[in-house]
C-alpha atoms as a PDB file:
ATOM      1  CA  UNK A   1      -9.527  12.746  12.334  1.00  0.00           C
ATOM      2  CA  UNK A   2      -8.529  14.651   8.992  1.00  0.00           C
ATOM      3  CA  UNK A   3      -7.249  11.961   6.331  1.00  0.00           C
ATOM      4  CA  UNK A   4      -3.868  12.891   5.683  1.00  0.00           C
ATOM      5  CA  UNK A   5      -1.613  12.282   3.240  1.00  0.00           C
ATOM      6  CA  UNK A   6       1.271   9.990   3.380  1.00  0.00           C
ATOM      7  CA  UNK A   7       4.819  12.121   0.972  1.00  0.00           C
ATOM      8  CA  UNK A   8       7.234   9.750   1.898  1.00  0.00           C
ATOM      9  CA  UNK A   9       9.062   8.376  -1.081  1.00  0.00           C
ATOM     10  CA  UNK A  10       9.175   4.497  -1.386  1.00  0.00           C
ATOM     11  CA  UNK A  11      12.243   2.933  -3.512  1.00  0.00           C
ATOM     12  CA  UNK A  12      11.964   2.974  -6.794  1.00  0.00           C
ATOM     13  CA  UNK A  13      10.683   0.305  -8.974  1.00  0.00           C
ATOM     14  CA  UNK A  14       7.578  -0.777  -6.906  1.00  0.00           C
ATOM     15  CA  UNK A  15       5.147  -3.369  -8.684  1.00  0.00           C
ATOM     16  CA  UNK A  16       1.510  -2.697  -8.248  1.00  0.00           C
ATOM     17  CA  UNK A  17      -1.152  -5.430  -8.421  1.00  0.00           C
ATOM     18  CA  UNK A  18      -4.103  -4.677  -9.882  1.00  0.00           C
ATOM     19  CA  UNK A  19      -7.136  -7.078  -9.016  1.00  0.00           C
ATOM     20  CA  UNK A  20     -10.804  -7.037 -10.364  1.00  0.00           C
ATOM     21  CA  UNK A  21     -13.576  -8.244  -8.899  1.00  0.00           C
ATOM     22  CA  UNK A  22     -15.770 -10.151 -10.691  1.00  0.00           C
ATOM     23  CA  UNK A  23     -18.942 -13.111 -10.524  1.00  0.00           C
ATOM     24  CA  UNK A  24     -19.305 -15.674 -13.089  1.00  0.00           C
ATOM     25  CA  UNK A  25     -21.500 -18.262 -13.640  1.00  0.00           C
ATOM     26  CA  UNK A  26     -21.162 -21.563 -15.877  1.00  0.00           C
ATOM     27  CA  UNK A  27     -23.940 -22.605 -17.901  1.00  0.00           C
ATOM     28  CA  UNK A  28     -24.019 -26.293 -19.484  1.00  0.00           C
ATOM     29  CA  UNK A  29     -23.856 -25.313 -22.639  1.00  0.00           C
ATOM     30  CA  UNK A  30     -20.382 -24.519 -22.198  1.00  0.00           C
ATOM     31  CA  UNK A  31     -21.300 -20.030 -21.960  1.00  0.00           C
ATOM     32  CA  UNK A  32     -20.101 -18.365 -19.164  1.00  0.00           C
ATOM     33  CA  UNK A  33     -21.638 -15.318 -18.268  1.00  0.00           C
ATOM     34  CA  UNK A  34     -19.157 -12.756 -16.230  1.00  0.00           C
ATOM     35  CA  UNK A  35     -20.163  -9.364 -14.785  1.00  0.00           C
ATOM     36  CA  UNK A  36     -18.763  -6.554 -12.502  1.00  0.00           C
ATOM     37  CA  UNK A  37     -19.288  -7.202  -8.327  1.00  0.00           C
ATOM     38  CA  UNK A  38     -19.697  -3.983  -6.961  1.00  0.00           C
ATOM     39  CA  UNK A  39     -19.460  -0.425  -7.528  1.00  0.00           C
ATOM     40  CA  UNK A  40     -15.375  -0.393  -6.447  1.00  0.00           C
ATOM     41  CA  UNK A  41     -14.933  -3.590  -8.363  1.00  0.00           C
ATOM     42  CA  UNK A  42     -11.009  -2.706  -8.775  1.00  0.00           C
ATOM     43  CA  UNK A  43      -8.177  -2.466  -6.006  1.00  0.00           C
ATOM     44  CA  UNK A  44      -4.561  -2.008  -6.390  1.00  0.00           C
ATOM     45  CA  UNK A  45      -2.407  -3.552  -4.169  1.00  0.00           C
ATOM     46  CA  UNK A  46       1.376  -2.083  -4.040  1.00  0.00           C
ATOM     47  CA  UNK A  47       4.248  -3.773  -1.900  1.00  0.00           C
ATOM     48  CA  UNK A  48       6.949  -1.124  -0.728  1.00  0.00           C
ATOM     49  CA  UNK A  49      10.299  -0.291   0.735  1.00  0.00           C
ATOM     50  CA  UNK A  50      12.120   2.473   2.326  1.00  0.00           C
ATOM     51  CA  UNK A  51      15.270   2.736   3.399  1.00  0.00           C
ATOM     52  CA  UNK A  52      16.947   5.293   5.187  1.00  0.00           C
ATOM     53  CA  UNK A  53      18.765   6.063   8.833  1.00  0.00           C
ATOM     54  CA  UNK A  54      16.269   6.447  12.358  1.00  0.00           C
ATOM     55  CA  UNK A  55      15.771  10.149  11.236  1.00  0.00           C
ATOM     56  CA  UNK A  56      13.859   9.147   7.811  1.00  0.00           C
ATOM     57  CA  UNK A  57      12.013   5.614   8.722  1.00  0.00           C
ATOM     58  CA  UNK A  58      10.983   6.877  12.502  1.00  0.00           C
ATOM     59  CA  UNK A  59       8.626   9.369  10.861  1.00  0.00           C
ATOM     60  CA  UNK A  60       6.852   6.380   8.603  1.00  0.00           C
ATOM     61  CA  UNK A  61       6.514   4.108  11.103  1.00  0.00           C
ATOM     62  CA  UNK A  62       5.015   7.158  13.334  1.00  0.00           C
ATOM     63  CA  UNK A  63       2.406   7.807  10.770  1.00  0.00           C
ATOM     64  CA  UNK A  64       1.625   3.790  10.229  1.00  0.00           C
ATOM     65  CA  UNK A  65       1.284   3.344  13.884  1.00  0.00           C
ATOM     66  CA  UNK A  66      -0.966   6.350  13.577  1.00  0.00           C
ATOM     67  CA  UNK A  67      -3.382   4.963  10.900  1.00  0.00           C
ATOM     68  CA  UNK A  68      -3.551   1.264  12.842  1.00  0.00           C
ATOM     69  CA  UNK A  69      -3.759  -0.421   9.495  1.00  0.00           C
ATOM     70  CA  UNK A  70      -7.475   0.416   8.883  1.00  0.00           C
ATOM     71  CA  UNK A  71      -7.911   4.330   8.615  1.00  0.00           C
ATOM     72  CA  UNK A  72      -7.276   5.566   5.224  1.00  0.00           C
ATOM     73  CA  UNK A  73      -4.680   7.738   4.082  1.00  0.00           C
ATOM     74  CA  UNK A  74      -4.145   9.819   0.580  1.00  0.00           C
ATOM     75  CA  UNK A  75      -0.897   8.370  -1.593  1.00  0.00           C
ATOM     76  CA  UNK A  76      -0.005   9.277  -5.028  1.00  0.00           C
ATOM     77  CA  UNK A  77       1.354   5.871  -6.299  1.00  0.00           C
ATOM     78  CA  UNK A  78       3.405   5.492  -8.775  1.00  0.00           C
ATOM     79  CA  UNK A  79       1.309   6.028 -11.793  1.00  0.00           C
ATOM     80  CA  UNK A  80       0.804   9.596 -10.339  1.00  0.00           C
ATOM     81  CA  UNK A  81      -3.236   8.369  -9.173  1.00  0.00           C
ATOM     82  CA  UNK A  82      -4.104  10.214  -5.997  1.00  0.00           C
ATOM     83  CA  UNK A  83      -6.354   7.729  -3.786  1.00  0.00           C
ATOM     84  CA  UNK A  84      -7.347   6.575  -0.899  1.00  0.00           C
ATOM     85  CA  UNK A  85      -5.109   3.503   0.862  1.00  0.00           C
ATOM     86  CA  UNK A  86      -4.549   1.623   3.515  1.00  0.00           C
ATOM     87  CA  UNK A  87      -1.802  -0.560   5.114  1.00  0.00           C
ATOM     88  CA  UNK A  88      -4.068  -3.264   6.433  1.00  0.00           C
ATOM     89  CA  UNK A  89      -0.872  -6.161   7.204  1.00  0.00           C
ATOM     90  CA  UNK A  90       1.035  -3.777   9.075  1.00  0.00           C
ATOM     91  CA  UNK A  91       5.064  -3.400   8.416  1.00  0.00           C
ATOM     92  CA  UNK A  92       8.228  -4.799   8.890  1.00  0.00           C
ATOM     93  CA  UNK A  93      11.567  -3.145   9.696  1.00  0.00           C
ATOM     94  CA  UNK A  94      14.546  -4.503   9.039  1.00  0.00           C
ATOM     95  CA  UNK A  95      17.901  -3.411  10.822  1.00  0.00           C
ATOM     96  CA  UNK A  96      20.589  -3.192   7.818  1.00  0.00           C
ATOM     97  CA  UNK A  97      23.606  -2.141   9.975  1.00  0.00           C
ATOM     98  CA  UNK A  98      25.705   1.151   9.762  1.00  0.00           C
ATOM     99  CA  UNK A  99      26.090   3.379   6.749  1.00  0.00           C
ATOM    100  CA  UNK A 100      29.707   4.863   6.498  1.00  0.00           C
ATOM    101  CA  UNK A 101      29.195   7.765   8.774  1.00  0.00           C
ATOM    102  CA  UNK A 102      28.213   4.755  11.433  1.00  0.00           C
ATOM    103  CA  UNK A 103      24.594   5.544  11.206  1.00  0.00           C
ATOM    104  CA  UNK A 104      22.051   2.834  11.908  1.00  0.00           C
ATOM    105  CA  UNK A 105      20.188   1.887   8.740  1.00  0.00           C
ATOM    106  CA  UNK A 106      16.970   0.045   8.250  1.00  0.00           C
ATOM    107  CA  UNK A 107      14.496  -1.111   5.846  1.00  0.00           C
ATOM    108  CA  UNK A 108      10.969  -0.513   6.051  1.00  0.00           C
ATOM    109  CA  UNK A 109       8.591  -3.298   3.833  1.00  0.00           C
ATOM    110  CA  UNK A 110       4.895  -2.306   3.880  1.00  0.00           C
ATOM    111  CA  UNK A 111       1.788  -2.932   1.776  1.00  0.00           C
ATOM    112  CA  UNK A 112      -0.892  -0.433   1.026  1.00  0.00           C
ATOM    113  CA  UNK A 113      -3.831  -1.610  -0.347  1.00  0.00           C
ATOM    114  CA  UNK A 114      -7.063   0.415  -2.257  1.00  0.00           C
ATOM    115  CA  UNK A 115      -9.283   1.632   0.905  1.00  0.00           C
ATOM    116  CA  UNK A 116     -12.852   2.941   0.007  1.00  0.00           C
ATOM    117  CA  UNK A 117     -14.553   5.634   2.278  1.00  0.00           C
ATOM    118  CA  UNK A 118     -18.312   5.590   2.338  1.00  0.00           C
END
């Protein structure tokens, strides 16, 4: 399977976490020597939500179904980086009720995560 890209467009204001990996060891002299673990020793983390009526969410949970939470995917995130992700905790929908032209609205919370492909 290609790796395709995932153009839907989250809410705004999504906060990224960025974690680095790292090994440390404490001497008894009080030094602590740190170094890097790994050649992808960074990986963002970025909690989102969309929200729209069955016509806009049923094609992002199509392609999340699609991807199974393990096969990577291309997203720009916010800070315009193209990379490889993930969405390895699955997703939850949320019904929100009807909009004023008595459409069914939901919510869609997800979180993609930095994937690496060997």
């Amino acid at each position: 399977m290609a790796i395709e890209t995932f153009g839907f467009c989250p809410r705004v204001n999504p906060e990224g976490a960025f974690t680095q990996r790292t090994r440390s060891i404490q001497f008894g002299d009080g030094y602590t020597q740190r170094a890097g673990d790994g050649i992808n020793g960074e990986s963002q983390s970025w909690p989102l939500t969309f929200v729209g009526d069955d016509d806009s969410i049923q094609p992002i949970i199509a392609f999340l179904r699609r991807h199974k939470g393990y096969m990577p995917f291309r997203w720009v995130n916010p800070l315009a980086e193209l990379g490889l992700y993930c969405c390895p905790d699955g997703f939850n929908v949320t019904a929100m009720g009807k909009n004023s032209r008595g459409d069914q609205v939901f919510q869609l919370t997800a979180t993609f995560v930095t994937a690496y492909h060997p």
